[in-house]
C-alpha atoms as a PDB file:
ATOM      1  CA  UNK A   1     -84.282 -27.475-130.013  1.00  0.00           C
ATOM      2  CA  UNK A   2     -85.676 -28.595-133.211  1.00  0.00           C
ATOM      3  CA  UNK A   3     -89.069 -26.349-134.433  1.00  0.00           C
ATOM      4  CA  UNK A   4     -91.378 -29.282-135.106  1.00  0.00           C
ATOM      5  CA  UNK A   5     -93.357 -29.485-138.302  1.00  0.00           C
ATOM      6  CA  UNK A   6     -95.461 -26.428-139.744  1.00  0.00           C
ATOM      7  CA  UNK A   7     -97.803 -26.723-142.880  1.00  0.00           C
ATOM      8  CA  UNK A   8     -97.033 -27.003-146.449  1.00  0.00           C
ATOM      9  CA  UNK A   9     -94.112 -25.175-147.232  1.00  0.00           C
ATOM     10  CA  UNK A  10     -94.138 -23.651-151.071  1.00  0.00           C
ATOM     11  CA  UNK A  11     -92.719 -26.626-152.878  1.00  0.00           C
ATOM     12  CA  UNK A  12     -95.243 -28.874-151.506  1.00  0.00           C
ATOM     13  CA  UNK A  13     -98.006 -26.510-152.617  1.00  0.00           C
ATOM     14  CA  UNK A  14     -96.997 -26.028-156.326  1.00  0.00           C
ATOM     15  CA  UNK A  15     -96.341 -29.125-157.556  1.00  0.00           C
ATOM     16  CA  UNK A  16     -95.156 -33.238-156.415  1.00  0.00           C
ATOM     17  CA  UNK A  17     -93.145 -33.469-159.700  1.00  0.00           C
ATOM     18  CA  UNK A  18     -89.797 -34.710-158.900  1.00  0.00           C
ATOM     19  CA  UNK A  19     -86.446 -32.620-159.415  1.00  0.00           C
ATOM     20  CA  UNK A  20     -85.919 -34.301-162.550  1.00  0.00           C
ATOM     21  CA  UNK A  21     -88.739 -33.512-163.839  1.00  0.00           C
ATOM     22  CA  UNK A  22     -89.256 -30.176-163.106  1.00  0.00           C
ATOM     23  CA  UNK A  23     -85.229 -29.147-164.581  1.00  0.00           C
ATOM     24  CA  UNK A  24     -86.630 -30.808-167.793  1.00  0.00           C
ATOM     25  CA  UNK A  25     -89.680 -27.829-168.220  1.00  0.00           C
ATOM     26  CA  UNK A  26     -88.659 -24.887-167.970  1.00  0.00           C
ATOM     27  CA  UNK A  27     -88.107 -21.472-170.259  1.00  0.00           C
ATOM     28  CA  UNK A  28     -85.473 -18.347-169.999  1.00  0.00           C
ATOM     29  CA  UNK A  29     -87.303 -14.888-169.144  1.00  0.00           C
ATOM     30  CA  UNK A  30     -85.160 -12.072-169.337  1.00  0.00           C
ATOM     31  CA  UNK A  31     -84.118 -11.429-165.122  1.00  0.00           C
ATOM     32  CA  UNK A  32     -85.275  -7.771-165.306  1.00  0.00           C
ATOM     33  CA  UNK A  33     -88.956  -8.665-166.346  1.00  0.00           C
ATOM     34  CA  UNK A  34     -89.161 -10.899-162.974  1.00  0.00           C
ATOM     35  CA  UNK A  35     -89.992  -9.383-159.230  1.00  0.00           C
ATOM     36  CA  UNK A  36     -89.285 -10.129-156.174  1.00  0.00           C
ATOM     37  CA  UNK A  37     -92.242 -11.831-154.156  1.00  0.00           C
ATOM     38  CA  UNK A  38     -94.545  -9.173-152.811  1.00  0.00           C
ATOM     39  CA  UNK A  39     -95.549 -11.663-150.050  1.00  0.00           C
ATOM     40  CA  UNK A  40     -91.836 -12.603-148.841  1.00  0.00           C
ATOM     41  CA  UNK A  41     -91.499 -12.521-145.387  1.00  0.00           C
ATOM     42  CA  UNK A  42     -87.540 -12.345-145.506  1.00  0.00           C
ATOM     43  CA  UNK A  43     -86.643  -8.517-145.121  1.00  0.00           C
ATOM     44  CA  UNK A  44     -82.655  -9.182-145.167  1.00  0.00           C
ATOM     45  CA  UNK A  45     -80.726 -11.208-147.428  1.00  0.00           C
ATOM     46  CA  UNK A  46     -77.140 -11.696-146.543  1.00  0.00           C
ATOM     47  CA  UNK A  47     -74.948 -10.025-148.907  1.00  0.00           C
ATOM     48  CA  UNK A  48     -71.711 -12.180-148.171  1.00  0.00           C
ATOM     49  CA  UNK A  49     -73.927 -15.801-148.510  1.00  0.00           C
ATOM     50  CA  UNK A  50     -75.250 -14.239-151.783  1.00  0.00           C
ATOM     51  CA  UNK A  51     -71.983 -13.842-153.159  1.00  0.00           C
ATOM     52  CA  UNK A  52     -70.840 -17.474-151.950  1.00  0.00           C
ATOM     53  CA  UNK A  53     -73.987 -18.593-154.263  1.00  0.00           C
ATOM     54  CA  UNK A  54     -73.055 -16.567-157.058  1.00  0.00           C
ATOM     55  CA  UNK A  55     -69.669 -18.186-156.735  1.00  0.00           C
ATOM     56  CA  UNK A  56     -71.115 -21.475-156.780  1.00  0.00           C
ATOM     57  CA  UNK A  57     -73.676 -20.991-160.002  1.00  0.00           C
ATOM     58  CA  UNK A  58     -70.677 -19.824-161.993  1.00  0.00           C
ATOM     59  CA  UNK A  59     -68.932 -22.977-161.427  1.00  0.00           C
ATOM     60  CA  UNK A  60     -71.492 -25.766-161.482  1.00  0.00           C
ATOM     61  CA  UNK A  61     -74.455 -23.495-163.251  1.00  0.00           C
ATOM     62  CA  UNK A  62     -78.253 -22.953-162.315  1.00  0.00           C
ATOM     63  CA  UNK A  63     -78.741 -27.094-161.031  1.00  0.00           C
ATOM     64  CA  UNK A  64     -82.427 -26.014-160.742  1.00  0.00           C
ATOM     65  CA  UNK A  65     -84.549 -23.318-162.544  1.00  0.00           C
ATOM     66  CA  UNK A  66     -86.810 -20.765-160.063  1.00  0.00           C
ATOM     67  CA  UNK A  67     -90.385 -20.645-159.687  1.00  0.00           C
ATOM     68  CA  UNK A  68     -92.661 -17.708-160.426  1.00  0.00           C
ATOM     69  CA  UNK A  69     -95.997 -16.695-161.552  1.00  0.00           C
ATOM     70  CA  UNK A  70     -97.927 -14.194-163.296  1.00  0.00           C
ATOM     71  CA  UNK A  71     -99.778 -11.685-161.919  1.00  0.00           C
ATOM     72  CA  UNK A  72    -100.888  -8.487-163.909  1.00  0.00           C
ATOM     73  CA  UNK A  73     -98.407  -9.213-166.841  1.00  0.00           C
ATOM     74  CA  UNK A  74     -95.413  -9.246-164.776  1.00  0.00           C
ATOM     75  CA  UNK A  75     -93.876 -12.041-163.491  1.00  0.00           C
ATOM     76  CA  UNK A  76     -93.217 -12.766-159.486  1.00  0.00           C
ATOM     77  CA  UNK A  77     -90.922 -15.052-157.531  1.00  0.00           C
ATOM     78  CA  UNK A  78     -92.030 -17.895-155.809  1.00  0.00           C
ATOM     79  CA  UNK A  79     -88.962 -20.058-154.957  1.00  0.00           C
ATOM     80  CA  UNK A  80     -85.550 -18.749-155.773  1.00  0.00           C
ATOM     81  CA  UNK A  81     -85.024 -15.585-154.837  1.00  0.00           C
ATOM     82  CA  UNK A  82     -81.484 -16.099-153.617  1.00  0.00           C
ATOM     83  CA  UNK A  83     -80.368 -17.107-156.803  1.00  0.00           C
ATOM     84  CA  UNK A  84     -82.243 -14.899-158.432  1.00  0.00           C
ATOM     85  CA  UNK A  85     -80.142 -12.507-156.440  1.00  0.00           C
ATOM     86  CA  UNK A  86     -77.191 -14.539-157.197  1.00  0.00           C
ATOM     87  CA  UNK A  87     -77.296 -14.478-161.070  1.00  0.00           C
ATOM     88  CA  UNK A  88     -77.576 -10.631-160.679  1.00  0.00           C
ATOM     89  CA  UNK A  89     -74.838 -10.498-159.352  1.00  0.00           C
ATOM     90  CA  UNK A  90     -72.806 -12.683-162.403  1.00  0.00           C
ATOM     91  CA  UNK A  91     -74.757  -9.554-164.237  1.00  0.00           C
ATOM     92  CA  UNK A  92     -76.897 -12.436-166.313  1.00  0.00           C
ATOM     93  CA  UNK A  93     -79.654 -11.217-168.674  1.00  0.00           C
ATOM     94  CA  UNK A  94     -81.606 -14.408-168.409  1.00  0.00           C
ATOM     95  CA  UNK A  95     -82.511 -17.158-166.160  1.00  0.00           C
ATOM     96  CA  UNK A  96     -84.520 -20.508-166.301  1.00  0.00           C
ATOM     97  CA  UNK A  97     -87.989 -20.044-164.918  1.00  0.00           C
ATOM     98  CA  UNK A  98     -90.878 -22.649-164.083  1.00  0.00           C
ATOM     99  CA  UNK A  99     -94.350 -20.757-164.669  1.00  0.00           C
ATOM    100  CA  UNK A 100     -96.931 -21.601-162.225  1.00  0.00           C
ATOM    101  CA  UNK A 101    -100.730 -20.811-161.960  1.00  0.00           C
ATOM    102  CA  UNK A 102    -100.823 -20.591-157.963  1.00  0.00           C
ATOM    103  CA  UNK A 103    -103.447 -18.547-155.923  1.00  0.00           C
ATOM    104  CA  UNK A 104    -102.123 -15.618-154.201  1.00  0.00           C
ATOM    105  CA  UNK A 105    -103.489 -17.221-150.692  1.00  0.00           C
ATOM    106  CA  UNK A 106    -101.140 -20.397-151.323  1.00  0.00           C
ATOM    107  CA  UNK A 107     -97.790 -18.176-152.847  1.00  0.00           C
ATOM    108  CA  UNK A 108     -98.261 -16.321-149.126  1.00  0.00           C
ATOM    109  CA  UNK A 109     -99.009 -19.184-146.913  1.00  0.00           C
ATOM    110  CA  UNK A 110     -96.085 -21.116-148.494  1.00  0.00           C
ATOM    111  CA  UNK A 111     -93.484 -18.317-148.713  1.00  0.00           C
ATOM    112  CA  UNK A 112     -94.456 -18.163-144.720  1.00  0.00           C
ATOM    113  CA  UNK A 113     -93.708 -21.531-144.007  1.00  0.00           C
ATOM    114  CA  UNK A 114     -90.802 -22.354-146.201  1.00  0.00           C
ATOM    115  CA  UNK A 115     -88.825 -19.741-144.650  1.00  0.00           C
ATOM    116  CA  UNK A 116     -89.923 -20.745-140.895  1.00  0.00           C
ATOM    117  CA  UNK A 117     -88.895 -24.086-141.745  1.00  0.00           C
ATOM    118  CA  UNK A 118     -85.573 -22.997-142.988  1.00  0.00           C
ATOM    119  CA  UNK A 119     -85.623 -21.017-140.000  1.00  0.00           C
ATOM    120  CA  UNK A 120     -84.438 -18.026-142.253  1.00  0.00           C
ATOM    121  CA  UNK A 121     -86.640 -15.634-140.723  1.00  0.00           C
ATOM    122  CA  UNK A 122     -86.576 -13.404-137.227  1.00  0.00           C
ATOM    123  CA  UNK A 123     -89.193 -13.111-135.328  1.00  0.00           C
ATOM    124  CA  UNK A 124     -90.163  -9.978-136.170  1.00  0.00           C
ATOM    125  CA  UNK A 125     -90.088 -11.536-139.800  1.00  0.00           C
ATOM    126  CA  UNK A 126     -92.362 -14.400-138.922  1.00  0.00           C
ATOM    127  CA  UNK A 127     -94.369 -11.628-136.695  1.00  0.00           C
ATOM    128  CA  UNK A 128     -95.136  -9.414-140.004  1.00  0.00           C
ATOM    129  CA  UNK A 129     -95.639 -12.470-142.119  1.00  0.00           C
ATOM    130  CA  UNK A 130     -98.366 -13.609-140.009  1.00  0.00           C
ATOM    131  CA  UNK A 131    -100.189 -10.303-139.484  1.00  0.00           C
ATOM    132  CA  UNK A 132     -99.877  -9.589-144.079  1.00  0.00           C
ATOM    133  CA  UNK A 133    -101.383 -13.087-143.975  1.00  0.00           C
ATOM    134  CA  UNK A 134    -104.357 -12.030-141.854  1.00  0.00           C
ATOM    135  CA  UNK A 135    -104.536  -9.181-143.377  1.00  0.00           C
ATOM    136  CA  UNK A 136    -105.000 -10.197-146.976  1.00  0.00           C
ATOM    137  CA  UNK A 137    -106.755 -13.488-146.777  1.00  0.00           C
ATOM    138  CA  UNK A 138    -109.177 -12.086-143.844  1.00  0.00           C
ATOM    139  CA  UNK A 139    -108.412 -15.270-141.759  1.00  0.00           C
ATOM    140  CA  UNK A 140    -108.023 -15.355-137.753  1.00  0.00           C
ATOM    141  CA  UNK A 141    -105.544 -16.043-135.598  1.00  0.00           C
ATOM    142  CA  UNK A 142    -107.402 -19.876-135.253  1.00  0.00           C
ATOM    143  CA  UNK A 143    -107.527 -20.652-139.045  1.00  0.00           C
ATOM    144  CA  UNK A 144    -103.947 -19.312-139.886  1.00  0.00           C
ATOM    145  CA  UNK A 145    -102.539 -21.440-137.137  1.00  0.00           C
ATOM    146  CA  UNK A 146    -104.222 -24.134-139.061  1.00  0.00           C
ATOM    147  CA  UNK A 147    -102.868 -22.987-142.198  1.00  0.00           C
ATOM    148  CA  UNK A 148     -99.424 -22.654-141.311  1.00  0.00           C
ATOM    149  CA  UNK A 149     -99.413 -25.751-138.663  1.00  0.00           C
ATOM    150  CA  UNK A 150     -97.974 -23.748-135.805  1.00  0.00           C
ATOM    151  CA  UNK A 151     -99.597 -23.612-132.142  1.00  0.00           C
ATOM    152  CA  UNK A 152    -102.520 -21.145-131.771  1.00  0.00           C
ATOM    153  CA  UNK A 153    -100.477 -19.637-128.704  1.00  0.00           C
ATOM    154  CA  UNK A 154     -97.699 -19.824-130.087  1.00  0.00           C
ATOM    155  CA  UNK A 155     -98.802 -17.407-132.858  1.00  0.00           C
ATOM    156  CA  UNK A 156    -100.240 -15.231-130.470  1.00  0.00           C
ATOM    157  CA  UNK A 157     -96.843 -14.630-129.067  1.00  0.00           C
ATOM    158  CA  UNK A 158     -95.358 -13.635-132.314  1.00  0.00           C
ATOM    159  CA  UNK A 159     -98.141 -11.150-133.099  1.00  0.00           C
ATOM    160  CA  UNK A 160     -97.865  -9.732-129.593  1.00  0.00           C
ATOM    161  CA  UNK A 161     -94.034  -8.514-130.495  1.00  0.00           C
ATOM    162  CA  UNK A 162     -95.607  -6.111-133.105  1.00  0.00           C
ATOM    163  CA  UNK A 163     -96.373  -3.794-129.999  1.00  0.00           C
ATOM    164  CA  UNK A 164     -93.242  -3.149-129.016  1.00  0.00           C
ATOM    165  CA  UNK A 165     -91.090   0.186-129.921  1.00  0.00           C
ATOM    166  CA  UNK A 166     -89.559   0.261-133.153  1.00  0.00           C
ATOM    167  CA  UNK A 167     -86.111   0.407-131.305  1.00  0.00           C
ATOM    168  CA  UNK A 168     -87.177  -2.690-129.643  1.00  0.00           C
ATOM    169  CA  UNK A 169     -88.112  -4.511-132.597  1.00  0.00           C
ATOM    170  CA  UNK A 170     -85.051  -3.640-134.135  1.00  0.00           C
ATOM    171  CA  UNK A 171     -82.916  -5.352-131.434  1.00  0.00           C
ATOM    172  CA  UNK A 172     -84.533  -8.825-131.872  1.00  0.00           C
ATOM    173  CA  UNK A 173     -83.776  -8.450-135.637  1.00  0.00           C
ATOM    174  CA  UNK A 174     -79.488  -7.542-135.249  1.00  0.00           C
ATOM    175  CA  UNK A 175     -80.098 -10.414-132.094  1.00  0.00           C
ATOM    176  CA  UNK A 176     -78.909  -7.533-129.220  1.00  0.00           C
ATOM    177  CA  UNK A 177     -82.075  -9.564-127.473  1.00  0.00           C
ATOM    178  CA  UNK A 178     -84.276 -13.037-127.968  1.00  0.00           C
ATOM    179  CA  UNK A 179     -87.742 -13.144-128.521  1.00  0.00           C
ATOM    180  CA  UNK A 180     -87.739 -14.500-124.710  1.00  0.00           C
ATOM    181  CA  UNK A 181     -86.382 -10.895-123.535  1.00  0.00           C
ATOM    182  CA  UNK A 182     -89.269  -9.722-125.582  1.00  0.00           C
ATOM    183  CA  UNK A 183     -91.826 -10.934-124.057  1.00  0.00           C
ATOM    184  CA  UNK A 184     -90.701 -10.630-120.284  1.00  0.00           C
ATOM    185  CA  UNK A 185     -90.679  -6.276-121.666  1.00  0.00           C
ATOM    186  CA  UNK A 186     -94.287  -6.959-123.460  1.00  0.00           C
ATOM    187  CA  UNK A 187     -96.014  -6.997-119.760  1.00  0.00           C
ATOM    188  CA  UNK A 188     -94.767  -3.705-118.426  1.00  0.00           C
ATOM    189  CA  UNK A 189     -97.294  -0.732-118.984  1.00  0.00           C
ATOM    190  CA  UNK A 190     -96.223   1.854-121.277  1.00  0.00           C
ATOM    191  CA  UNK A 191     -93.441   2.127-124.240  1.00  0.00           C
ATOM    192  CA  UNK A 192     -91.330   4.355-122.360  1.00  0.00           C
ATOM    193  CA  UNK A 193     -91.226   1.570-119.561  1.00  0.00           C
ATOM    194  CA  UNK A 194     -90.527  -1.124-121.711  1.00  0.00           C
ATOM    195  CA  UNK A 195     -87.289   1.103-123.345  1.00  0.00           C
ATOM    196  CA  UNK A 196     -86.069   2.023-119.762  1.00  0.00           C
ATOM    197  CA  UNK A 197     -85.569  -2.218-119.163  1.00  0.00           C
ATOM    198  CA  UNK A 198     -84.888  -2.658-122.897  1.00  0.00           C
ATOM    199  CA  UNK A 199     -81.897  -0.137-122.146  1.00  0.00           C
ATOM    200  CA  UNK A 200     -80.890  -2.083-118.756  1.00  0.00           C
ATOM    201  CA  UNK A 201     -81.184  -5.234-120.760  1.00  0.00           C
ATOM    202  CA  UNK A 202     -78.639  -4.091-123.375  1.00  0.00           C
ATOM    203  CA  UNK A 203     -76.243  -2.239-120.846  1.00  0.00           C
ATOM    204  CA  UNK A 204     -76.100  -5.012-118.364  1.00  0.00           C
ATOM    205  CA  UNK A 205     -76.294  -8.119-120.668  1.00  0.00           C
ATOM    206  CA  UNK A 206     -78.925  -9.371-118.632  1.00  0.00           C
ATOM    207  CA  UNK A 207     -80.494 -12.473-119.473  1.00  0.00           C
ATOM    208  CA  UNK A 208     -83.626 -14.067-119.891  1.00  0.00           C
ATOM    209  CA  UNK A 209     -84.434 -15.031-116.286  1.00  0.00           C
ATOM    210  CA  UNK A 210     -82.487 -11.573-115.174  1.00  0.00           C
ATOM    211  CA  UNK A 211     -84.913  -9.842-117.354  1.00  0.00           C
ATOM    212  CA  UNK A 212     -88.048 -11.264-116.179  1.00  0.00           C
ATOM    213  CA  UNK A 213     -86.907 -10.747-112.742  1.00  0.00           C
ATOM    214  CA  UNK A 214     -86.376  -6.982-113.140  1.00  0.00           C
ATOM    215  CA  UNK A 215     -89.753  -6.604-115.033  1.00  0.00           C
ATOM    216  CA  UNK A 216     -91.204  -7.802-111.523  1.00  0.00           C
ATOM    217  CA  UNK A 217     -89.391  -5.212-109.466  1.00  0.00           C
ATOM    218  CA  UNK A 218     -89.673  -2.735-111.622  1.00  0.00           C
ATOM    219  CA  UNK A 219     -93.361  -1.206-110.724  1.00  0.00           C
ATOM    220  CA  UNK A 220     -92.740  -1.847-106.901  1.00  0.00           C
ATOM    221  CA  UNK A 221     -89.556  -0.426-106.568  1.00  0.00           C
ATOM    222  CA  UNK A 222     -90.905   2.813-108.627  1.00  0.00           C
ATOM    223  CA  UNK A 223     -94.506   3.100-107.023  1.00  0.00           C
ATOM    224  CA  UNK A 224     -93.450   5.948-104.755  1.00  0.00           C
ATOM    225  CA  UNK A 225     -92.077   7.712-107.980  1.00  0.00           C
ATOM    226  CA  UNK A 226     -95.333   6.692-110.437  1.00  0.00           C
ATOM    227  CA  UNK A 227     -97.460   8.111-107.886  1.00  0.00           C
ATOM    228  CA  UNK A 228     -95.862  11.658-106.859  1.00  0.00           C
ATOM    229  CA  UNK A 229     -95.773  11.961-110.824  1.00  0.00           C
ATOM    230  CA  UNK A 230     -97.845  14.787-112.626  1.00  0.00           C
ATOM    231  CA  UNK A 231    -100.011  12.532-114.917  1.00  0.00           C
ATOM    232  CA  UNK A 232    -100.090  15.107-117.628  1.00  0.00           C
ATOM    233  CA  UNK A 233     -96.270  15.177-118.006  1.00  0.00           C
ATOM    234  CA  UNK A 234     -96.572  11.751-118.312  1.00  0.00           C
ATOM    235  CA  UNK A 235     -98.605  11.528-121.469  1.00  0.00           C
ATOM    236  CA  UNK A 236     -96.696  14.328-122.824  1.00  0.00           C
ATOM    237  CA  UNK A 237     -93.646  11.954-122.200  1.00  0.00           C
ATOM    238  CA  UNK A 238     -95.665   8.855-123.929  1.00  0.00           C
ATOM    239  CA  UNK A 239     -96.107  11.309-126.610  1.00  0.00           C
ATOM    240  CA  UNK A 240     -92.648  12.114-127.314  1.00  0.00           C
ATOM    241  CA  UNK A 241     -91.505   7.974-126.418  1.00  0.00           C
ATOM    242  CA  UNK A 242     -93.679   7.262-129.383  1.00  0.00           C
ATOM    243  CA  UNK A 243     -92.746  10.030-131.509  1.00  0.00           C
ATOM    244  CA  UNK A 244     -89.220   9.085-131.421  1.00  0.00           C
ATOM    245  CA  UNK A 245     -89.470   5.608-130.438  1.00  0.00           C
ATOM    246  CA  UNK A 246     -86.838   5.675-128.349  1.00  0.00           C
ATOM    247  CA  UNK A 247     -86.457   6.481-124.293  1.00  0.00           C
ATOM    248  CA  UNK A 248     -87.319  10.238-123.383  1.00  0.00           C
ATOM    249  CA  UNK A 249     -87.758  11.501-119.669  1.00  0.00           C
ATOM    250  CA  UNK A 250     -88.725  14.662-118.708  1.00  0.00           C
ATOM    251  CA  UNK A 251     -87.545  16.528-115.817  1.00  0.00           C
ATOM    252  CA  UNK A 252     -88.633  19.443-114.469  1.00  0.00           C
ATOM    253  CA  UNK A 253     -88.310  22.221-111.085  1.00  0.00           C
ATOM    254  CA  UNK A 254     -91.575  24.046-109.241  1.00  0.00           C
ATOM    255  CA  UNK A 255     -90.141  27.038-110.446  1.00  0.00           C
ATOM    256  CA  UNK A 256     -90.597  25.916-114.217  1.00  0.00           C
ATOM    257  CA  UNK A 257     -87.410  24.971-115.379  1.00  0.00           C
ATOM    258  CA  UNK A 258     -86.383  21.465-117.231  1.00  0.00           C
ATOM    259  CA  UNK A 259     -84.809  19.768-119.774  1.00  0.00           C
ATOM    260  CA  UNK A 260     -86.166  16.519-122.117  1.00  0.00           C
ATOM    261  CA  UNK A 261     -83.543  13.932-122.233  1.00  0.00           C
ATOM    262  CA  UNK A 262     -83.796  11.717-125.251  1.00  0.00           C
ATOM    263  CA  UNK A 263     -81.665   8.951-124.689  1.00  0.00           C
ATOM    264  CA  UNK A 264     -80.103   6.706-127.338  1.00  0.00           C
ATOM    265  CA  UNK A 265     -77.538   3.445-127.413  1.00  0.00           C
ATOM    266  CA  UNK A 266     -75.830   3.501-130.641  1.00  0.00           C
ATOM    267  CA  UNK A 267     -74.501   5.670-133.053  1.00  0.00           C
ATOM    268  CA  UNK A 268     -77.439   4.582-136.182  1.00  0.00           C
ATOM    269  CA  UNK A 269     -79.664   5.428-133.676  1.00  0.00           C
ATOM    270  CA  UNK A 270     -78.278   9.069-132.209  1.00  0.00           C
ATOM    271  CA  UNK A 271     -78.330   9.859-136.594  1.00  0.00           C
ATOM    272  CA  UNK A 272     -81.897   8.590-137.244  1.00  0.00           C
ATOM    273  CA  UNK A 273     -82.982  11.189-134.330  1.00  0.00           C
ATOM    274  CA  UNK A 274     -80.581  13.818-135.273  1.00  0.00           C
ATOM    275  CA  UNK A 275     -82.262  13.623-138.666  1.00  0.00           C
ATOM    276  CA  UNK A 276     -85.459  13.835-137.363  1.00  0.00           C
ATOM    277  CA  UNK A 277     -84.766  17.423-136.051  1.00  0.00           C
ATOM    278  CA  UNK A 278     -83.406  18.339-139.266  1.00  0.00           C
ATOM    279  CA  UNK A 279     -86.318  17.011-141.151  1.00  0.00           C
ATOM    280  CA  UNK A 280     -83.716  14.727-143.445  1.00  0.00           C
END
């Protein structure tokens, strides 16, 4: 389904000058005295696609300079930064640049939006982007849905997957689950909850609909269980869910004996907790 319309995107913002017109004014800055954008929301940049561009600029040339702007003496991306990429990668020292005198507000709102409309970004991308925005304009929820043209709900439901476990998060981004997954494992209680589906999810290959469906069962099929359970252990287990930010049960006898079972589902994952015991 096609995402309808959103606000400005970056292009829009900086200037209504028309491609020929903006190849015919630009100047060559020296590629290791620009920066990336400090606002992009992008995290990832495909190395492979970057190459393909590179490949592409060798043959036919830059067809249109970048955009950046000043801040502090240095200058910062605006539009470009794939071929900015690109060009470092045909090791040039210098690259045709547009200057522009653009707020900070309007280089993050745009960034935002250009790369939603590309649909470049994950959700967890669009998720972060949103929240920075907040964060460094001081706007609401209710004006940056204005800002940005997307449905106040709709933003809402973006912000609300920046409570999930990292582990979570990080299977929307490599697309092991959607964002609709996400939000069926949002309404269960605790993070250790939400990993024990997430884990189901992933093992089973459930789907949407599967997923919401097992969220429903899960609390009355594990009342008996939730009950009987010592409520300190199970804020000790929060504790270490958080810690690790990945599934952890504890199990234990009358008698005092137990084990903690920290429970993992790929290999990047068992290393990033074996290094935590090491301290790496």
């Amino acid at each position: 389904m096609k995402r309808r319309a959103l606000g400005k995107g970056i292009e829009a913002i900086i200037s209504n000058k028309g491609p020929s017109e903006i190849e015919s004014n630009y100047i060559e800055i020296d590629i290791e005295n620009i920066y990336p954008n400090p606002f992009q929301p992008r995290k990832k940049f495909n190395i492979e696609k970057i190459k393909e561009l590179a490949s592409s600029i060798k043959e036919a040339g830059m067809i249109q300079p970048i955009i950046v702007y000043k801040k502090a003496g240095k200058f910062h991306l605006i539009v470009g930064e794939r071929r900015w990429r690109a060009v470092q990668h045909l090791k040039w020292k210098k690259i045709p640049v547009i200057i522009k005198d653009i707020s900070t507000d309007d280089v993050m709102i745009g960034s935002l939006v250009e790369n939603i409309q590309r649909e470049d970004l994950n959700a967890i991308e669009i998720s972060e982007g949103i929240e920075l925005l907040m964060k460094k304009t001081g706007l609401n929820q209710e004006n940056v849905s204005k800002k940005i043209g997307m449905n106040r709900s709709t933003l809402t439901n973006f912000l609300r997957l920046l409570k999930l476990p990292e582990v979570i998060k990080q299977g929307i981004i490599s697309g092991e689950i959607t964002q609709g997954h996400a939000r069926a494992i949002l309404s269960l209680n605790s993070d250790n909850d939400m990993l024990k589906i997430f884990t189901n999810v992933l093992k089973k290959k459930l789907s949407v609909r599967q997923t919401e469906s097992l969220v429903k069962k899960f609390y009355i099929e594990d009342v008996k269980r939730m009950a009987q359970y010592d409520p300190d252990l199970q804020k000790i287990e929060d504790k270490l869910v958080k810690f690790f930010s990945t599934k952890v049960k504890l199990r234990y006898s009358k008698d005092g004996e137990g084990k903690i079972e920290i429970y993992f589902t790929k290999l990047d994952e068992f290393e990033r907790i074996y290094k935590m015991f090491l301290k790496e």
